[in-house]
N, C-alpha and C. Protein backbone atom coordinates (compact mmCIF):
# COMPACT_ATOMS: atom_id res chain seq x y z
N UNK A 1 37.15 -40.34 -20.94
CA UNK A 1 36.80 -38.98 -21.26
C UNK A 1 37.51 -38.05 -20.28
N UNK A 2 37.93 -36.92 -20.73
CA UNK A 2 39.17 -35.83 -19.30
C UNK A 2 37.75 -35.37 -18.68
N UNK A 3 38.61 -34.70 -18.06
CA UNK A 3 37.74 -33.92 -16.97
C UNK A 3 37.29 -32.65 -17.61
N UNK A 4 36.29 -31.73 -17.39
CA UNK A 4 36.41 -30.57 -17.93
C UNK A 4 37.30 -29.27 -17.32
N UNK A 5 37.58 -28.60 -17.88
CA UNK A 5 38.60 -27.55 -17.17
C UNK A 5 37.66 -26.41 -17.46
N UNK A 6 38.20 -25.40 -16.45
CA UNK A 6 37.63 -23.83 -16.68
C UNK A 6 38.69 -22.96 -16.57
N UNK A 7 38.85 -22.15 -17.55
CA UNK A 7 39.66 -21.06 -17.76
C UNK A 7 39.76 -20.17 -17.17
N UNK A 8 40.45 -19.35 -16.52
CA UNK A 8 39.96 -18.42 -16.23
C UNK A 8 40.43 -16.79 -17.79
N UNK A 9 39.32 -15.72 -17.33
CA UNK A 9 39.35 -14.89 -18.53
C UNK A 9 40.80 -14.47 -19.06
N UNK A 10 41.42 -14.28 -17.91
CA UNK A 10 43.05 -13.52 -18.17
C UNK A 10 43.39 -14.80 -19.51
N UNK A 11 43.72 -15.88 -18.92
CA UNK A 11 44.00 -16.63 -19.85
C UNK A 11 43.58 -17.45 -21.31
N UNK A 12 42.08 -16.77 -21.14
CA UNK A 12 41.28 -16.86 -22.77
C UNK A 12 41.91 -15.79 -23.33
N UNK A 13 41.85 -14.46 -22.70
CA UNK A 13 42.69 -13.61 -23.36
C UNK A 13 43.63 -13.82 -23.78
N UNK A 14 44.51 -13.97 -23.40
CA UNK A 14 45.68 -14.02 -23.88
C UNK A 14 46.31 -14.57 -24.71
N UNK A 15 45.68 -16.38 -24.95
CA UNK A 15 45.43 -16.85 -25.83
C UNK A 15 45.01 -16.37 -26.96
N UNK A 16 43.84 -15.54 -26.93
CA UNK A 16 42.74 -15.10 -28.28
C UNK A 16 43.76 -13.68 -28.97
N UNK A 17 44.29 -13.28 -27.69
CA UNK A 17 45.26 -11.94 -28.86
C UNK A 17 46.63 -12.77 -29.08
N UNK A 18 47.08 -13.79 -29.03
CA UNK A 18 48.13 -14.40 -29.72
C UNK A 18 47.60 -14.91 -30.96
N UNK A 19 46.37 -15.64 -31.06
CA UNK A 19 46.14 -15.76 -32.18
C UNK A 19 45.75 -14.90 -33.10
N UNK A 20 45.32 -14.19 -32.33
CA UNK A 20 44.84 -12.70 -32.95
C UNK A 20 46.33 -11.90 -34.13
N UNK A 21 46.93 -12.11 -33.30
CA UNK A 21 48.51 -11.70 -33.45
C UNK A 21 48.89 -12.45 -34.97
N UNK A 22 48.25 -13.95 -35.03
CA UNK A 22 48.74 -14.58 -36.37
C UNK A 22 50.37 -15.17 -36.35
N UNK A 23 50.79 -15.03 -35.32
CA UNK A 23 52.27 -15.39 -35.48
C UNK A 23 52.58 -16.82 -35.42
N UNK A 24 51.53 -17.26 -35.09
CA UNK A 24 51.29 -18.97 -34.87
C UNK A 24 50.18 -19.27 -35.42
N UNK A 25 49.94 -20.68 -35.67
CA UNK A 25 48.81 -21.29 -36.02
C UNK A 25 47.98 -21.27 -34.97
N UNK A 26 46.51 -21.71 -34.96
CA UNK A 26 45.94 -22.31 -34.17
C UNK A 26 46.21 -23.10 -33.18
N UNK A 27 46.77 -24.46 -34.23
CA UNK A 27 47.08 -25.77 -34.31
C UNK A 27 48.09 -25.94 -33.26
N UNK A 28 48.94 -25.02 -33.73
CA UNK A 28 49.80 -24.39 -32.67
C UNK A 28 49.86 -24.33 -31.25
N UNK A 29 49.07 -22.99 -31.53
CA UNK A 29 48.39 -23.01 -30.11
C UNK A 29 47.95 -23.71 -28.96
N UNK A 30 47.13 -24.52 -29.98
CA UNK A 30 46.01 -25.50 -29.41
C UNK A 30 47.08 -26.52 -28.58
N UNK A 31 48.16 -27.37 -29.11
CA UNK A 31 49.33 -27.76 -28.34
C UNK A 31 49.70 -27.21 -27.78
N UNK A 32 50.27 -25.90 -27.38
CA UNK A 32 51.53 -25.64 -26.70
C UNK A 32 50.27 -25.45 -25.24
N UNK A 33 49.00 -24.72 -25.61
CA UNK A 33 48.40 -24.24 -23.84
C UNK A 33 47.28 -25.43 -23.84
N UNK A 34 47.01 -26.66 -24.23
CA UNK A 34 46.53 -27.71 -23.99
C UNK A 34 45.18 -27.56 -24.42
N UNK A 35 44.70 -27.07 -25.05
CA UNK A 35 43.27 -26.69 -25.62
C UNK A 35 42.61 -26.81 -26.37
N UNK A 36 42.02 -26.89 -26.93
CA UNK A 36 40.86 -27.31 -28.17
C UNK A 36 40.71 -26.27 -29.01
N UNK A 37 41.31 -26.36 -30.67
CA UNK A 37 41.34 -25.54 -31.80
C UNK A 37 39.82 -24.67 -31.48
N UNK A 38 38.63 -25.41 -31.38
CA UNK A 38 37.75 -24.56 -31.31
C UNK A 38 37.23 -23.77 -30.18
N UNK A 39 37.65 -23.92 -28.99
CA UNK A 39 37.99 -23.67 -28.36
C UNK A 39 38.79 -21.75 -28.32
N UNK A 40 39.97 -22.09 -29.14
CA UNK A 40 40.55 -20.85 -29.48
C UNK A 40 39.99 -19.88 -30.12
N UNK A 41 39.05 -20.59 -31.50
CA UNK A 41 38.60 -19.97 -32.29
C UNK A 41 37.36 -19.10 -31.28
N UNK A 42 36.52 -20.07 -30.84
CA UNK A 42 35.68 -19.24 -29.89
C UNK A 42 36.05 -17.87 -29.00
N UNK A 43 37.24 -18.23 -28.37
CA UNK A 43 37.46 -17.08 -27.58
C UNK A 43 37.93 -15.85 -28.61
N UNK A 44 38.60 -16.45 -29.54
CA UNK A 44 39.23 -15.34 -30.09
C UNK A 44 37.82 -14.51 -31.18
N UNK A 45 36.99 -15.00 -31.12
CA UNK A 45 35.42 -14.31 -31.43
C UNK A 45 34.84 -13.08 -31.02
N UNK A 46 34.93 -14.24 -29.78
CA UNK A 46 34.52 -13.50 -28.25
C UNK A 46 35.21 -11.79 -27.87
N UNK A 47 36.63 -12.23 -28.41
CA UNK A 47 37.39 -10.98 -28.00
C UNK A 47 36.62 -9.84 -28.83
N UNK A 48 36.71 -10.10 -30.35
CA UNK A 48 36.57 -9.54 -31.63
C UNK A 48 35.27 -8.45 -31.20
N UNK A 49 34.10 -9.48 -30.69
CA UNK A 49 32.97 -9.36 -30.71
C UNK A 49 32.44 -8.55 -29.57
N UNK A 50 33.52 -8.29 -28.37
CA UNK A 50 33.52 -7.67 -27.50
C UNK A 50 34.51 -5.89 -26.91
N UNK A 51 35.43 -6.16 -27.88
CA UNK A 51 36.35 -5.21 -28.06
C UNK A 51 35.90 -3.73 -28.06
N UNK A 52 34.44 -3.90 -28.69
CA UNK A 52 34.68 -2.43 -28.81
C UNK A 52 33.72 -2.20 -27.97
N UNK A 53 32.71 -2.52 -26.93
CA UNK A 53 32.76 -2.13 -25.44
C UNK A 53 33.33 -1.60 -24.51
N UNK A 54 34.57 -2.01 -25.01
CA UNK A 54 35.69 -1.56 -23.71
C UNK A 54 35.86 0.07 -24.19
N UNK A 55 35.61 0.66 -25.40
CA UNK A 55 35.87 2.29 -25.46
C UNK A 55 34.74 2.89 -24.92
N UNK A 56 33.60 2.31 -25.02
CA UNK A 56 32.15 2.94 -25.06
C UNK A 56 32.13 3.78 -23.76
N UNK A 57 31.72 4.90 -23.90
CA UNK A 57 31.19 5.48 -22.67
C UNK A 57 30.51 5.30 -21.73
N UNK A 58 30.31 5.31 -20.16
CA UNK A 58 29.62 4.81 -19.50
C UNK A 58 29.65 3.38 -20.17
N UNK A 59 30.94 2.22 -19.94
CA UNK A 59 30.89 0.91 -20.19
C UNK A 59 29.97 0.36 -19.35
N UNK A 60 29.90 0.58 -17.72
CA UNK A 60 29.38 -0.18 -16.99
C UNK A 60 27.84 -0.05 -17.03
N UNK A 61 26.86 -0.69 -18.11
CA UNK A 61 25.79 -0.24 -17.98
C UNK A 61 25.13 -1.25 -17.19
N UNK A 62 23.99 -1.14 -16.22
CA UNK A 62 23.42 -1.87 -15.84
C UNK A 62 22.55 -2.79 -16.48
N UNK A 63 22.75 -4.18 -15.82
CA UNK A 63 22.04 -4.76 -17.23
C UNK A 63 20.43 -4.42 -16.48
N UNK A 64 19.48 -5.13 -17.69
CA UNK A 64 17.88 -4.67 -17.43
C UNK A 64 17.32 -5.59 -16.46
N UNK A 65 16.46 -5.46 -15.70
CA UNK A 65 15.87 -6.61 -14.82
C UNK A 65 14.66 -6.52 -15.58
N UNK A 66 14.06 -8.02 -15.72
CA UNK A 66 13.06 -8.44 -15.73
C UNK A 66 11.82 -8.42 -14.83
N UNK A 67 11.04 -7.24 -14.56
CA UNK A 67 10.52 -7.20 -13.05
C UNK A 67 9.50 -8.92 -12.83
N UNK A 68 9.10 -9.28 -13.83
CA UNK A 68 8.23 -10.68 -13.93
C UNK A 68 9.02 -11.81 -13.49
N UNK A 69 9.90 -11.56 -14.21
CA UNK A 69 11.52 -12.96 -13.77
C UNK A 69 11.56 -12.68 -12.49
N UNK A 70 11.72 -11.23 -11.90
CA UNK A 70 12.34 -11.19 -10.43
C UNK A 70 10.84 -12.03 -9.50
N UNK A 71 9.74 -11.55 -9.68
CA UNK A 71 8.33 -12.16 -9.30
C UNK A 71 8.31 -13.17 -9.30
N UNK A 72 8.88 -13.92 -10.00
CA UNK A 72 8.35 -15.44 -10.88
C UNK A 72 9.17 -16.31 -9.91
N UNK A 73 10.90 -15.78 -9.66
CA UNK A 73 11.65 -15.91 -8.58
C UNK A 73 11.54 -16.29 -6.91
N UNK A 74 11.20 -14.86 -7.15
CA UNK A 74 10.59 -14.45 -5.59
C UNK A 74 9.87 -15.51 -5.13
N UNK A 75 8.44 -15.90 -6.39
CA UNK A 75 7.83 -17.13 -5.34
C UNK A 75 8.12 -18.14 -5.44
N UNK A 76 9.21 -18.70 -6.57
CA UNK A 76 9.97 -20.26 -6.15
C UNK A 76 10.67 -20.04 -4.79
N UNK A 77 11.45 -19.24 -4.63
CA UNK A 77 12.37 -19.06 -3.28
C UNK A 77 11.55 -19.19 -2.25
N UNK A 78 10.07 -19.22 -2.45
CA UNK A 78 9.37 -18.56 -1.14
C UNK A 78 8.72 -20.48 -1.21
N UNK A 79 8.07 -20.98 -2.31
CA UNK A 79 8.07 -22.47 -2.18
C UNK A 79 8.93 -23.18 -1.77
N UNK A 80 10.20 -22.90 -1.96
CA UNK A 80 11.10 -24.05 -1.66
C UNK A 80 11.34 -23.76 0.48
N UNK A 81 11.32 -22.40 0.14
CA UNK A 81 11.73 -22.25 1.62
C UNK A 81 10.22 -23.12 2.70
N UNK A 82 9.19 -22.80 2.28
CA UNK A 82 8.74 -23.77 3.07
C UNK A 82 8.69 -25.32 2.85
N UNK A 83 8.49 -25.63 1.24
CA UNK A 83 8.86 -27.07 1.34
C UNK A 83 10.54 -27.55 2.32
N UNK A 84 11.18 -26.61 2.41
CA UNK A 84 12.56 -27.00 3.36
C UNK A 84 12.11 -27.18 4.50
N UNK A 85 11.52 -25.98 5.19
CA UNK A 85 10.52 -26.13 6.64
C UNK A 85 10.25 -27.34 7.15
N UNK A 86 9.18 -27.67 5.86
CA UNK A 86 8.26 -28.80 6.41
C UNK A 86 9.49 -30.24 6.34
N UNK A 87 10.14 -30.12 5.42
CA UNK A 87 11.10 -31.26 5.75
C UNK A 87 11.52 -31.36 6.78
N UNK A 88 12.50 -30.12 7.10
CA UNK A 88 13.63 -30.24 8.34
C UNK A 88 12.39 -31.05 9.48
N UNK A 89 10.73 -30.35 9.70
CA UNK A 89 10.25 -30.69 10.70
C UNK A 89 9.87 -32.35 10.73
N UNK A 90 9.86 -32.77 9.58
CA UNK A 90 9.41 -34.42 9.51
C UNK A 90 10.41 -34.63 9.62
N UNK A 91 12.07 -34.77 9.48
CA UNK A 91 13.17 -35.14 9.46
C UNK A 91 13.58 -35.26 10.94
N UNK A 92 12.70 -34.69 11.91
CA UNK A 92 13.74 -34.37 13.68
C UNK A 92 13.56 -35.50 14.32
N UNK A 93 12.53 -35.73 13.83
CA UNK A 93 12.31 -37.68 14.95
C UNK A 93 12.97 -38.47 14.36
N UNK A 94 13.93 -38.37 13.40
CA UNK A 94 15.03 -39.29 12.42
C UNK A 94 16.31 -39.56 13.16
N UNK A 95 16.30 -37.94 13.38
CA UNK A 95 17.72 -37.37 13.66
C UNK A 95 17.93 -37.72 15.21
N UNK A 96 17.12 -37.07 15.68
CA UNK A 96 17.26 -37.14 17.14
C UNK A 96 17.47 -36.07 18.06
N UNK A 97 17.14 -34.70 17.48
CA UNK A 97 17.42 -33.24 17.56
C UNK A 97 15.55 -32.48 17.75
């Protein structure tokens, strides 16, 4: 099985407006930049489906916080930080520190 790869965006782009473009197949595609037909198709979705964001006014909107998610958060971070505590402290007669 390969490894998985990660794209970076410049290069989904660029990909997705060549196909976009139609001057090539997919199939095409999919050979010449090493990639998976669906793969292409996805990004080139993605573009479609995102495009017209980029005119919108005030693009950069903040996204919404969840004030419950941030809460719900807050006290895993606050469990784990002492379950870490209490480790590191049973862990020192191991170590030798």
């Amino acid at each position: 099985m390969g490894k998985r790869r990660n794209h970076d965006a410049g290069f989904k782009a660029c990909v997705a407006l060549e196909a976009l473009k139609g001057e090539r197949t997919v199939p095409e595609l999919a050979a010449e930049y090493g990639v998976h037909p669906t793969m292409i198709h996805q990004w080139k979705k993605a573009l479609l489906e995102g495009a017209a964001d980029i005119f919108e006014r005030g693009s950069r909107k903040p996204a919404a916080v969840d004030e419950e998610t941030v809460r719900s958060l807050h006290a895993k971070i606050g469990e784990l930080a002492v379950a870490n505590d209490f480790l590191s402290r049973k862990l020192k007669p191991w170590t030798g520190k």
